[in-house]
Protein backbone atom coordinates (compact mmCIF):
# COMPACT_ATOMS: atom_id res chain seq x y z
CA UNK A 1 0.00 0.00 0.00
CA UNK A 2 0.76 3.44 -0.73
CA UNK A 3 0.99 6.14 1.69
CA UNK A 4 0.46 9.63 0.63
CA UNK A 5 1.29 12.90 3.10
CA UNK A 6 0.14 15.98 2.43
CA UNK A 7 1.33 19.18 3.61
CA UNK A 8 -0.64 21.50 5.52
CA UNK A 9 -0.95 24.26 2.70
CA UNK A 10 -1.55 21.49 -0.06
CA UNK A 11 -4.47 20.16 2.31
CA UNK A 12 -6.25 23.60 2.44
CA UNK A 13 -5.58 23.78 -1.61
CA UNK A 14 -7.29 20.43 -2.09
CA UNK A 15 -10.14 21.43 0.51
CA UNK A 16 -10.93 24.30 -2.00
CA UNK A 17 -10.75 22.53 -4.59
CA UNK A 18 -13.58 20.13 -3.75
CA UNK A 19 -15.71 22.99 -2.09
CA UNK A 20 -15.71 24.80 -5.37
CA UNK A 21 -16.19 21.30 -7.45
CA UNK A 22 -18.95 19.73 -5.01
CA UNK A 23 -20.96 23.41 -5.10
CA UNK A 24 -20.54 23.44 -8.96
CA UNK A 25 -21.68 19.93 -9.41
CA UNK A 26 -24.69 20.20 -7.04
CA UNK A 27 -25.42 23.42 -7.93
CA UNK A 28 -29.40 21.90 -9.34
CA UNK A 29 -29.95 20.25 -6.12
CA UNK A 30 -33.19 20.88 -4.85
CA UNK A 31 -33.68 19.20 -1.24
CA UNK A 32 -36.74 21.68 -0.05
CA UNK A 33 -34.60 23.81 2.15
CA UNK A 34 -31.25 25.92 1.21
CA UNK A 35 -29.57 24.57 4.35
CA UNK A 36 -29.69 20.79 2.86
CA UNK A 37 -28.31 21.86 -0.03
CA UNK A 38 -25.40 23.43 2.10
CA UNK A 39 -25.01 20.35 4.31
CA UNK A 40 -25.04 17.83 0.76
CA UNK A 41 -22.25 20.38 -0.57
CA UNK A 42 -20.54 20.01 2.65
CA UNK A 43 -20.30 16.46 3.37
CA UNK A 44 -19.37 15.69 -0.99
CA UNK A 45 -16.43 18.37 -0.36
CA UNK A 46 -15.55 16.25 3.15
CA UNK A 47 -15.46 12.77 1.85
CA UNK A 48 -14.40 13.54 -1.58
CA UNK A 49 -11.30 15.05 -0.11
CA UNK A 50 -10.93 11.93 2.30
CA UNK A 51 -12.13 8.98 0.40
CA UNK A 52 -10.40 6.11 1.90
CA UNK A 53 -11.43 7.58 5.42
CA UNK A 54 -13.94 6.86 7.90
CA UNK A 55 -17.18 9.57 7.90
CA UNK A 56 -15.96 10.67 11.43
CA UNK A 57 -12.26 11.31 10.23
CA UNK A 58 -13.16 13.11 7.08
CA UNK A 59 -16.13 15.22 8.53
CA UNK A 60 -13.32 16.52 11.34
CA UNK A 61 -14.78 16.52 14.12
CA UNK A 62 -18.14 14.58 16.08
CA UNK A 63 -21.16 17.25 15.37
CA UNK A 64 -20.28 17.22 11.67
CA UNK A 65 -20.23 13.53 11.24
CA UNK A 66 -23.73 13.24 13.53
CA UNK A 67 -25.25 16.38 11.13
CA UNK A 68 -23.92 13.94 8.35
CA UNK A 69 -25.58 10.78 9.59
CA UNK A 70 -28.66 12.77 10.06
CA UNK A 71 -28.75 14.30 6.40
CA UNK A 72 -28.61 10.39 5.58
CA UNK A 73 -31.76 9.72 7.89
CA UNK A 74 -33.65 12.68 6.54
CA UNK A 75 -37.22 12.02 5.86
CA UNK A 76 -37.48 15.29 3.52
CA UNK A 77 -35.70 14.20 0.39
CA UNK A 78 -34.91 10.69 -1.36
CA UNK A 79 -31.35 9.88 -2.35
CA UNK A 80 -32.80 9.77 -6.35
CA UNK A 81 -32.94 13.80 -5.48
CA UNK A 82 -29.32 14.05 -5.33
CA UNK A 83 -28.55 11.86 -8.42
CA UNK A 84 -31.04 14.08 -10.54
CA UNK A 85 -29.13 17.33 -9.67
CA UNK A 86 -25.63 15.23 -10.49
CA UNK A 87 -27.26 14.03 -13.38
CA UNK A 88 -28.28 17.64 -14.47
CA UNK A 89 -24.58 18.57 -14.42
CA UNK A 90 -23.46 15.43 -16.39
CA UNK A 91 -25.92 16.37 -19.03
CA UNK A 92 -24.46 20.04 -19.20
CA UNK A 93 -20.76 18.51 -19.66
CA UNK A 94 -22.17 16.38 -22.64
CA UNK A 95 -24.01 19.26 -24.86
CA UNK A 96 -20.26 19.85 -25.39
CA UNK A 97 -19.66 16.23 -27.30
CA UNK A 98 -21.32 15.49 -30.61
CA UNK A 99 -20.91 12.09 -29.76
CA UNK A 100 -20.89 10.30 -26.16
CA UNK A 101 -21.11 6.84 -24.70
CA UNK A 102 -23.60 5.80 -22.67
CA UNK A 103 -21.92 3.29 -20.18
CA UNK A 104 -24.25 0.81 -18.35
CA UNK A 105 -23.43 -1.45 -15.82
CA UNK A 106 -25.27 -3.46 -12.89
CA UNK A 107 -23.36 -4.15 -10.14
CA UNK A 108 -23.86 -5.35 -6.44
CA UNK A 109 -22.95 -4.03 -2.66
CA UNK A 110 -22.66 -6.38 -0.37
CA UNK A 111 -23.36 -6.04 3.56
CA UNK A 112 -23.58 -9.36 4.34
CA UNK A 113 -21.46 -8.52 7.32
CA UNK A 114 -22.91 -5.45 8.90
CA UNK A 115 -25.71 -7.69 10.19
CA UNK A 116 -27.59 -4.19 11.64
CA UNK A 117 -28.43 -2.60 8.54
CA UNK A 118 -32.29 -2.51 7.39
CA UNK A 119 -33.72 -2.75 3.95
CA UNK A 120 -31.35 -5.00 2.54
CA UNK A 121 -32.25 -7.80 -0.22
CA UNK A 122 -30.13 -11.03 -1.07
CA UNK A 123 -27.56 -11.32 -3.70
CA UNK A 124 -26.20 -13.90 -5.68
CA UNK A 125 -26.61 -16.74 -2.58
CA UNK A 126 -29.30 -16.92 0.00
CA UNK A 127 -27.19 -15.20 2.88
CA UNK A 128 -25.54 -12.86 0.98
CA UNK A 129 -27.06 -9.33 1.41
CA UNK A 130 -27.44 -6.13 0.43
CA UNK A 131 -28.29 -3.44 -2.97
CA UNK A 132 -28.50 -3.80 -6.76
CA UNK A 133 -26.88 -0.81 -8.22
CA UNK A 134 -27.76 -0.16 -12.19
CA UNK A 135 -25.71 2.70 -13.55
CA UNK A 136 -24.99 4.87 -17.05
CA UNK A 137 -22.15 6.64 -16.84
CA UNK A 138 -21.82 9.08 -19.66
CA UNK A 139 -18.41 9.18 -20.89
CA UNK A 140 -16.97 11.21 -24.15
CA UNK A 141 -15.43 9.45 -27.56
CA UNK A 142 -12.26 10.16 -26.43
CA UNK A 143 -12.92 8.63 -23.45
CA UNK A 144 -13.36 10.82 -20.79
CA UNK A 145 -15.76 10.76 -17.63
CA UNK A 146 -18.24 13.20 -17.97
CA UNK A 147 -20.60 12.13 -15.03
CA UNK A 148 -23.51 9.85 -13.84
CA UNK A 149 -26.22 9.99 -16.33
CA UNK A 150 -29.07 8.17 -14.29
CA UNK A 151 -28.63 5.13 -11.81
CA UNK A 152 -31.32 2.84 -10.12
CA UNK A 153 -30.76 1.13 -6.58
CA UNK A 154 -33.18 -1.81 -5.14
CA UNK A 155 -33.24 -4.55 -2.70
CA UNK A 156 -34.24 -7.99 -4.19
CA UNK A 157 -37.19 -9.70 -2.27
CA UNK A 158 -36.11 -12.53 -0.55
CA UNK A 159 -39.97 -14.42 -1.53
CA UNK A 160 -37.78 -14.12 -5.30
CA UNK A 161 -35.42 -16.27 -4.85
CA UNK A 162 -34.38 -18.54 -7.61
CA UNK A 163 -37.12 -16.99 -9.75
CA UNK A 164 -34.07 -16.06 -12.11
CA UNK A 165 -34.58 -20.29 -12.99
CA UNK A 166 -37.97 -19.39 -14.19
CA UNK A 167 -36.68 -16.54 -16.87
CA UNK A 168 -37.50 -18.05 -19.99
CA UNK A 169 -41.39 -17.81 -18.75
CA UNK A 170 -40.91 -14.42 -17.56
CA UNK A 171 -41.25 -10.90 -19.93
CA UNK A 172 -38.66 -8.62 -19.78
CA UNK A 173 -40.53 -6.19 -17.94
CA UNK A 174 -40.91 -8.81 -14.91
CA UNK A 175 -37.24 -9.25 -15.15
CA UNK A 176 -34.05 -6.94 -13.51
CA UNK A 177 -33.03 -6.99 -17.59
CA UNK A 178 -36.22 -4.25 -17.64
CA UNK A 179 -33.73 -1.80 -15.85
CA UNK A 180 -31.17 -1.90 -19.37
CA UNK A 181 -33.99 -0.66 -21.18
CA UNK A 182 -35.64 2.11 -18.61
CA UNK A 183 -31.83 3.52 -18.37
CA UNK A 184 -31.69 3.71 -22.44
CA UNK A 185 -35.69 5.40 -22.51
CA UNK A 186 -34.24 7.70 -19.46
CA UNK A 187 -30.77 8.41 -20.92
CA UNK A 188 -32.58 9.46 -24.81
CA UNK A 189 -35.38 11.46 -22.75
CA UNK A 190 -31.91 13.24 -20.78
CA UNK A 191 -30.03 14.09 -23.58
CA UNK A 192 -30.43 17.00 -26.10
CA UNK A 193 -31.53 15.17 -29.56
CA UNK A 194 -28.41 16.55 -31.54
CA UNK A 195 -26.27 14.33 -29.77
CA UNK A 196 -25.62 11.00 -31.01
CA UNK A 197 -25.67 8.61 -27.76
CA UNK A 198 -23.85 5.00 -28.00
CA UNK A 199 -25.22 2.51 -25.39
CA UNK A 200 -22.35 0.28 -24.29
CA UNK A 201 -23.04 -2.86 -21.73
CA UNK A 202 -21.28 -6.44 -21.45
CA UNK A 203 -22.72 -9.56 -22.22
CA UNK A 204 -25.82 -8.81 -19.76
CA UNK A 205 -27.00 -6.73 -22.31
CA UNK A 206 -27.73 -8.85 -24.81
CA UNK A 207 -31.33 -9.06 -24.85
CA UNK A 208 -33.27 -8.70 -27.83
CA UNK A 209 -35.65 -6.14 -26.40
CA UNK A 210 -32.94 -4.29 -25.86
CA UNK A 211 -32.01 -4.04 -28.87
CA UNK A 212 -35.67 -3.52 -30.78
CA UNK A 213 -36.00 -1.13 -28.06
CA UNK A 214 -32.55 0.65 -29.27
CA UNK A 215 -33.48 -0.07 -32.96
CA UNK A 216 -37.03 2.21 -32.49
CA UNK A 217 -34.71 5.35 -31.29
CA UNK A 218 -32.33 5.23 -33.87
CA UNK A 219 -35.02 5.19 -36.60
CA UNK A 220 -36.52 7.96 -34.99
C-alpha cells in the first residue's frame, strides 16, 4: 500500500478545490430547504477530499459527522434527489460532445457482514445481502468521464429467490433486464436530440428487447 502525506498548505488547496467542485456539481440540487443543499455540498467536499477515510475522520470533528448521519436519515428528500441534480450537471458537460457513450453497468454491494443494517435484499446466494446498483455513466469518444447519467438502486425480495430459474417464462418487464432498457428510454429522454448517444453494456446486455427497443430510437 501506498501512503500519501500531504502538507498542511496542499491540504487547504485540495479542501478548495472540492468545495468549489462539489458546489458546482450540485449546484441543481433541490432538497426543499437551502440549508440541505449546504449540508449535501458540505459532506461531498468532506469525503471527496478523504475517500479512503472513515465519515468521522473526514467530517473533522463529532457534530459534523452526527449532522452527516442525520442528512442520511432525513425524511425530507430521497437519495434519487441528489442523483437528478448530479445528473443535471453530467448532461451540461455532454451538450459539449457530438458524440458520447452511454456506459451501463449493474453491479452489487454487499453487507452481508454489517448484520444491523435494514432494507437490505439477497444477492447472488441466500445469505448474501445487500443493494442492486444499475448505472450509465456518460463518458466522451475520447474517453473521458463526464458524469452519472441516471442510476437505479433496489433490494431484491427474498420471496424471489431462484425466480431467475424461471426466466424463460418471464417478460422482460418482470425481469431486472427491464432496468437496461428504462436507463436507455431515461438516458434518450436526458439528452439534447443533436447528440448521437452510443449505449455500451457487457454480455448482460444482450437481450433482444434491448435491442428492438434501441433499434425504435435510432429510426426515430
Amino acid at each position: 500500500m501506498i501512503g500519501i502525506v500531504l502538507k498542511e498548505g496542499i491540504k487547504v488547496e485540495v479542501s478548495k478545490k472540492m468545495e468549489k467542485w462539489a458546489a458546482q456539481e450540485l449546484q441543481y440540487a433541490d432538497l426543499g430547504d437551502t440549508r440541505r443543499k449546504k449540508r449535501l455540498i458540505s459532506i461531498v467536499e468532506n469525503l471527496a477530499s478523504q475517500p479512503s477515510t472513515s465519515v468521522p475522520q473526514a467530517s473533522g470533528n463529532l457534530a459534523a459527522a452526527s449532522a452527516t448521519y442525520d442528512f442520511w436519515n432525513s425524511p425530507y428528500f430521497h437519495p434519487s434527489d441528489i442523483i437528478a441534480a448530479q445528473a443535471k450537471s453530467t448532461v451540461e458537460r455532454i451538450k459539449e460532445h457530438p458524440i458520447v457513450l452511454a456506459v451501463q453497468d449493474t453491479t452489487s454491494l454487499d453487507f452481508t457482514t454489517q448484520k444491523a443494517k435494514k432494507g437490505m435484499g439477497y444477492l447472488d446466494y441466500k445469505k448474501s445481502f445487500g443493494l442492486k446498483v444499475h448505472t450509465t455513466l456518460g463518458v466522451s469518444a475520447q474517453g473521458i468521464p463526464l458524469g452519472l447519467i441516471n442510476q437505479y438502486v433496489w433490494a431484491r425480495e427474498e420471496k424471489n429467490l431462484g425466480i431467475a430459474k424461471q426466466r424463460k417464462k418471464r417478460e422482460t418487464q418482470e425481469k431486472e433486464s427491464q432496468r437496461w432498457l428504462d436507463s436507455l428510454s431515461e438516458t434518450q429522454q436526458q439528452i439534447p436530440e443533436d447528440i448521437q448517444v452510443v449505449t455500451i453494456g457487457d454480455c448482460e446486455a444482450d437481450i433482444f428487447d434491448l435491442w428492438l427497443f434501441g433499434n425504435c430510437y435510432a429510426n426515430n
